[in-house]
C-alpha atoms as a PDB file:
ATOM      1  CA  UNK A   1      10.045 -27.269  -1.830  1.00  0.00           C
ATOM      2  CA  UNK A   2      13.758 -26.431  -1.425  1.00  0.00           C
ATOM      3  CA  UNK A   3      15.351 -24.200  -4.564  1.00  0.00           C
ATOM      4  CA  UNK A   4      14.954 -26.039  -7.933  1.00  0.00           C
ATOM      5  CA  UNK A   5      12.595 -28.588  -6.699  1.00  0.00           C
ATOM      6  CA  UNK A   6       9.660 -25.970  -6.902  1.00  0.00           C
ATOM      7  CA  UNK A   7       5.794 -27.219  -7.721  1.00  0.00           C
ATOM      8  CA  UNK A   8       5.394 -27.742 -11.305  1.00  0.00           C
ATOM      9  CA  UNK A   9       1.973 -26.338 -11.471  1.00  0.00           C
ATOM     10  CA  UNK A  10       0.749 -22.827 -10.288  1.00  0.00           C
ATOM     11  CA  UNK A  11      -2.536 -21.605 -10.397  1.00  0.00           C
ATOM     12  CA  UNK A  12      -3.066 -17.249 -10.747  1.00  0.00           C
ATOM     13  CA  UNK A  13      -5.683 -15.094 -11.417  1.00  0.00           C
ATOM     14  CA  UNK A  14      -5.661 -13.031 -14.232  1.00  0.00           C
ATOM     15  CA  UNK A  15      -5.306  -9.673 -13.186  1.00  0.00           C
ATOM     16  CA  UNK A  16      -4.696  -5.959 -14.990  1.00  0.00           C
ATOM     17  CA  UNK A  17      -1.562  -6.003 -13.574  1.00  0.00           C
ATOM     18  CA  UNK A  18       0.438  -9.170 -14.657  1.00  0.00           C
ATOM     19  CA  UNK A  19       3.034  -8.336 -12.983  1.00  0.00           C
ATOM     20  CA  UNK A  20       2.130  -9.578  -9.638  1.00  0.00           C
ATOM     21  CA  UNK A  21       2.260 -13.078 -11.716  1.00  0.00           C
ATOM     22  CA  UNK A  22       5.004 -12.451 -13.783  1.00  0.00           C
ATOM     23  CA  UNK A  23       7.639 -12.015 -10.955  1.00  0.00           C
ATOM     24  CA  UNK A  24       6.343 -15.540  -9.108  1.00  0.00           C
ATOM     25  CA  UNK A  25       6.769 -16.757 -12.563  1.00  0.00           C
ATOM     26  CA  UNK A  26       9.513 -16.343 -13.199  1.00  0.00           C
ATOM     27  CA  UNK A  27      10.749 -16.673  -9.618  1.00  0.00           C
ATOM     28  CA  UNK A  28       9.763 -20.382  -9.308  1.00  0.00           C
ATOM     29  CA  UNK A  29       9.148 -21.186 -13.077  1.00  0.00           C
ATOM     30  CA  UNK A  30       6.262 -23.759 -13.135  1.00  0.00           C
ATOM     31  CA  UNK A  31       5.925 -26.003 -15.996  1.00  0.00           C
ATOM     32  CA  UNK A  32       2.354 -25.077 -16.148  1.00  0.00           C
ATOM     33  CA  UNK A  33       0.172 -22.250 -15.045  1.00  0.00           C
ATOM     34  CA  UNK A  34      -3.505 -22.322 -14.494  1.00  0.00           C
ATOM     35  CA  UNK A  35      -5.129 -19.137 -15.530  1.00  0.00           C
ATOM     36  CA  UNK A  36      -8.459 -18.328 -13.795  1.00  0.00           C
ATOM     37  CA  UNK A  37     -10.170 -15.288 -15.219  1.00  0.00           C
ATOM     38  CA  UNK A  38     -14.005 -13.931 -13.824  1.00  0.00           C
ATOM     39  CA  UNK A  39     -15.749 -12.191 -16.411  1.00  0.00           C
ATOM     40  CA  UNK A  40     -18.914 -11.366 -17.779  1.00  0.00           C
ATOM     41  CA  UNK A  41     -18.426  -7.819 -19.469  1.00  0.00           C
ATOM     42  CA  UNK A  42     -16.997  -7.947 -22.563  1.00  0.00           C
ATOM     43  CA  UNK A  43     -15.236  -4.806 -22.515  1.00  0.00           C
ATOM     44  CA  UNK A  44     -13.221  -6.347 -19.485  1.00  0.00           C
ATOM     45  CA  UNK A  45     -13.353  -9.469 -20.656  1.00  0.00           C
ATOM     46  CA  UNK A  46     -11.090  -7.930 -23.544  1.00  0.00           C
ATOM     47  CA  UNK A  47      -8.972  -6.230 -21.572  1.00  0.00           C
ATOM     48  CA  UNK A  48      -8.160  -9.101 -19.731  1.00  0.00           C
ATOM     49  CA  UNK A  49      -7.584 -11.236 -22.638  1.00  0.00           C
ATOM     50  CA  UNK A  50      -5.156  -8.455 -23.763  1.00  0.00           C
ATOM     51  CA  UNK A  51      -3.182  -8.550 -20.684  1.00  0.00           C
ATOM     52  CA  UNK A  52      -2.856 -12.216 -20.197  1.00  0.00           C
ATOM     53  CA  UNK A  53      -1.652 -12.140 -23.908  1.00  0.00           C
ATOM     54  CA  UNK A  54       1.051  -9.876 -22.596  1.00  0.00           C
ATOM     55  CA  UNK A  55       2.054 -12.064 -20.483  1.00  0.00           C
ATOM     56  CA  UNK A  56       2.352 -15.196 -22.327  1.00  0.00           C
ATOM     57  CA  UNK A  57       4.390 -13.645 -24.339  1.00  0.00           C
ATOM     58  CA  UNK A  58       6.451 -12.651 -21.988  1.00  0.00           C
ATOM     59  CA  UNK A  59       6.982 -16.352 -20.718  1.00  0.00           C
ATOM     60  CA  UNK A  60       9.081 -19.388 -22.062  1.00  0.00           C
ATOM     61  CA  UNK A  61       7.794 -21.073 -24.716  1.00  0.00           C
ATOM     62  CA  UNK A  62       8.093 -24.530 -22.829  1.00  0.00           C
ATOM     63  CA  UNK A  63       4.859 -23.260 -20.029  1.00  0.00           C
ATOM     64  CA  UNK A  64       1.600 -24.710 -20.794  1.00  0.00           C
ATOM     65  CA  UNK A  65      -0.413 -21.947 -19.981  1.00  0.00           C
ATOM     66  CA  UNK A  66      -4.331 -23.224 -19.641  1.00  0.00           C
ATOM     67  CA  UNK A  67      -7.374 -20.454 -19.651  1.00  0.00           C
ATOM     68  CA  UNK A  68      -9.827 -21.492 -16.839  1.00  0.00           C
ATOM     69  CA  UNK A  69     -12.649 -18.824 -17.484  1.00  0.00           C
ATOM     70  CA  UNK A  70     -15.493 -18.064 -14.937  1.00  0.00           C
ATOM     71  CA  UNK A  71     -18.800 -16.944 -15.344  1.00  0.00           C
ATOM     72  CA  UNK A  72     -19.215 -13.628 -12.316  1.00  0.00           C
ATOM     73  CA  UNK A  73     -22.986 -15.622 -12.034  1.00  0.00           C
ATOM     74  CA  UNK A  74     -21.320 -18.594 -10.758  1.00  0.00           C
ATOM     75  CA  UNK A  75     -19.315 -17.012  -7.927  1.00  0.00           C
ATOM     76  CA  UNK A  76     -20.574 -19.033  -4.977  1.00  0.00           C
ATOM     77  CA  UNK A  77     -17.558 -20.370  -3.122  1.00  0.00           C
ATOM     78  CA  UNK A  78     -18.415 -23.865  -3.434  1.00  0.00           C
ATOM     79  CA  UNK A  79     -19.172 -23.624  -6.809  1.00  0.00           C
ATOM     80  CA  UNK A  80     -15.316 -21.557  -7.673  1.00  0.00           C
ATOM     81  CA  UNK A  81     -13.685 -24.357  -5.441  1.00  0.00           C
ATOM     82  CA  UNK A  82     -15.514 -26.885  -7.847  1.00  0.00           C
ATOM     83  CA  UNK A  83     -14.443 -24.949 -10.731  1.00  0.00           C
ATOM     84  CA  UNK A  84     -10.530 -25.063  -9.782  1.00  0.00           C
ATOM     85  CA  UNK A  85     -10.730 -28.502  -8.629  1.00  0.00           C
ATOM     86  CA  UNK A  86     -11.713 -29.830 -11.725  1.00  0.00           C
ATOM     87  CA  UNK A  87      -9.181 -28.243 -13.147  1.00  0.00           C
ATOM     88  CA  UNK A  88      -6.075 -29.799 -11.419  1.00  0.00           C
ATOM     89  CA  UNK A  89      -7.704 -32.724 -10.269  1.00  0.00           C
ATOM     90  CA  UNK A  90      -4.893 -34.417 -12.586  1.00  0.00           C
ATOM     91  CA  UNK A  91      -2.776 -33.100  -9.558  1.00  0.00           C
ATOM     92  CA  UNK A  92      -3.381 -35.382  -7.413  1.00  0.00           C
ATOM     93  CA  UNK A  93       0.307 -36.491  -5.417  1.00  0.00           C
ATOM     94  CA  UNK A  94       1.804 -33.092  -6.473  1.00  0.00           C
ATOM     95  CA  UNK A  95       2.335 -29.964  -4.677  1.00  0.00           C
ATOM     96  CA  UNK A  96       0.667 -27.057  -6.454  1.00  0.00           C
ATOM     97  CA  UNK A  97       1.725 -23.971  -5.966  1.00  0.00           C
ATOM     98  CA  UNK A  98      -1.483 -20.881  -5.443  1.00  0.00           C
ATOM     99  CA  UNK A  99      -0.219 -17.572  -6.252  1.00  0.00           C
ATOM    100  CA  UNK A 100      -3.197 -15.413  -4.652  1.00  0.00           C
ATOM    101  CA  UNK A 101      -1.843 -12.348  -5.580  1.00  0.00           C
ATOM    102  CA  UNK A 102      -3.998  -9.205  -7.465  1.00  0.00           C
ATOM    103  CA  UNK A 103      -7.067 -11.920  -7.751  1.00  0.00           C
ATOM    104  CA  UNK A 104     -10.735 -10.714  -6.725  1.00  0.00           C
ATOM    105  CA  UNK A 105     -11.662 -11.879  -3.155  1.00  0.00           C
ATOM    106  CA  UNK A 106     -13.749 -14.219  -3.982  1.00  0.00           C
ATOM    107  CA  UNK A 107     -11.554 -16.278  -6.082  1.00  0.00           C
ATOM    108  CA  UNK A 108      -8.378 -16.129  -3.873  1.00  0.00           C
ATOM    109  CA  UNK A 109     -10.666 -17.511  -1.298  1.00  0.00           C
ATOM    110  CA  UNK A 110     -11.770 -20.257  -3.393  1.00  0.00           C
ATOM    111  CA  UNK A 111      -8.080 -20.673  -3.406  1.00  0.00           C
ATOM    112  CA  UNK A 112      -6.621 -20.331  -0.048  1.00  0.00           C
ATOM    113  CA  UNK A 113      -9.941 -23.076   1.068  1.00  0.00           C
ATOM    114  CA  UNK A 114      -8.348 -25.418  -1.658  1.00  0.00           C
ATOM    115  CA  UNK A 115      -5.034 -24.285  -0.568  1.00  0.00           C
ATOM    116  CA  UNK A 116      -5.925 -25.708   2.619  1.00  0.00           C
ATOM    117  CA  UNK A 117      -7.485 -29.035   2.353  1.00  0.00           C
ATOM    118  CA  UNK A 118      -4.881 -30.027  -0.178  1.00  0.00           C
ATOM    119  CA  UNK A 119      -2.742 -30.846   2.855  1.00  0.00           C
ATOM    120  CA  UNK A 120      -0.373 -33.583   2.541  1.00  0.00           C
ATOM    121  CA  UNK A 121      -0.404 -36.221   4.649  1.00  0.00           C
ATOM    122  CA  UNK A 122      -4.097 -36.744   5.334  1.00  0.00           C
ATOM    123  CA  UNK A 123      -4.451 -36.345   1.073  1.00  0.00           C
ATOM    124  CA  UNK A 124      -1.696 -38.682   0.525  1.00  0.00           C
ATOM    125  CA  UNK A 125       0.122 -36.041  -1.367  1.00  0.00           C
ATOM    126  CA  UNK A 126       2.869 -33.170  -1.248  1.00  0.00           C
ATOM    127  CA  UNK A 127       1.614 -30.634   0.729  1.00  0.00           C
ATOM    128  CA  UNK A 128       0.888 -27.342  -1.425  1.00  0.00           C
ATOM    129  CA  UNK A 129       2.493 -23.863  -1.467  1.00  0.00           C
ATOM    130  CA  UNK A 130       1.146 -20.962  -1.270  1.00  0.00           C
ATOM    131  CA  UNK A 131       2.420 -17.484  -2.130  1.00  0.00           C
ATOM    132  CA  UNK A 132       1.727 -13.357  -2.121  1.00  0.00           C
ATOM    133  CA  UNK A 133       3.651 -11.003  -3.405  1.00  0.00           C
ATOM    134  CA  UNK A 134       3.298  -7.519  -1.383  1.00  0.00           C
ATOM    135  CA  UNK A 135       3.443  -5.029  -3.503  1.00  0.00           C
ATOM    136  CA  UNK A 136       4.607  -2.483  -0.641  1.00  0.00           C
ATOM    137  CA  UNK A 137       7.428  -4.239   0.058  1.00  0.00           C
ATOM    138  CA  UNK A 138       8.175  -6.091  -3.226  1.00  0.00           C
ATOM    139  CA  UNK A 139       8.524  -9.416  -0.746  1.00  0.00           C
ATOM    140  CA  UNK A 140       7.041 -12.637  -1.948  1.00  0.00           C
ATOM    141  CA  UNK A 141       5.793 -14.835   1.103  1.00  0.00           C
ATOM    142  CA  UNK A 142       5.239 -18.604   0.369  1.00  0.00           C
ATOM    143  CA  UNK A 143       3.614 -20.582   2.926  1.00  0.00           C
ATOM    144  CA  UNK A 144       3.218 -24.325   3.294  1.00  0.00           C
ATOM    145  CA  UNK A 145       0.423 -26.789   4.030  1.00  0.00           C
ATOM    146  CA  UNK A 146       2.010 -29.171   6.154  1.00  0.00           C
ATOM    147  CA  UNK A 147      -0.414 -31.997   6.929  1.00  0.00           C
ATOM    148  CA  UNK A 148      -2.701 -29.461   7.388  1.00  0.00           C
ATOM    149  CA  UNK A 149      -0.346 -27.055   9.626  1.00  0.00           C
ATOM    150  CA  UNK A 150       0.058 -23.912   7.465  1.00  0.00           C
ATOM    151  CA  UNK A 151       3.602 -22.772   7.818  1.00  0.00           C
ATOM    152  CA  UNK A 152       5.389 -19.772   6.810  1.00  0.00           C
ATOM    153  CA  UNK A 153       7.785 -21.214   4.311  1.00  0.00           C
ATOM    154  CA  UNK A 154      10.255 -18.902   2.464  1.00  0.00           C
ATOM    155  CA  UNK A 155      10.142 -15.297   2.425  1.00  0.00           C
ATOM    156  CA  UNK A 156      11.800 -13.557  -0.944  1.00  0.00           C
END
């Protein structure tokens, strides 16, 4: 990934505070952005809705922007990673990019273990990315798999 060559795809978790999404947004500017959302309380569930309507409107009109919700029963990790996998299995040969910012544990875990064994050269694809906005420090840190060697990347 050097500077306009960024993944095309990101995947975030929908979050009460966009903002840890939109700034990787707009920092990299995937073509499309995979939205995973836990729920199971519809007051929440609203409130969520609400926010990530926020922030689609906040984005380009050209980014696909795909809903990926999750049932809170079916939180298992191996049943999250099969979740997400099935969602960008169309991905196969590209480098995604995992923004694991403001998500619940449980899903950014999901993520980082995908993160992970998407790793390059022993999938026969671009190894994928991997970044965290700290919110201290307003510093984004993108790592890389690297044939399986996670390697700090770029630091914003």
């Amino acid at each position: 990934m050097t500077e306009n060559t960024y993944p095309k795809t990101m995947v975030i978790c929908s979050t009460l505070n966009q903002m840890v999404n939109y700034i990787p947004i707009n920092c990299f500017e995937p073509e499309t952005i995979i939205n995973l959302t836990i729920g199971k309380d519809k007051e929440k569930d609203e409130r969520n809705k609400a926010w990530d309507e926020n922030l689609k409107s906040q984005l380009k009109n050209n980014i696909s922007f795909i809903d990926v919700p999750i049932n809170i029963d079916n939180v298992l990790l191996d049943n999250l990673k099969d979740t997400i996998k099935e969602k960008i299995k169309d991905k196969e040969g590209e480098s995604v990019l995992w923004n694991i910012t403001g998500g619940q544990r449980y899903l950014t875990l999901a993520m980082y273990d995908i993160f992970k064994e998407r790793g390059g050269e022993k999938e026969k694809q671009n190894g994928d990315y991997l970044c965290y906005l700290e919110g201290n420090t307003g510093e984004i840190l993108v790592l890389k798999n690297n044939g399986g060697k996670i390697e700090k990347f770029l630091l914003i």
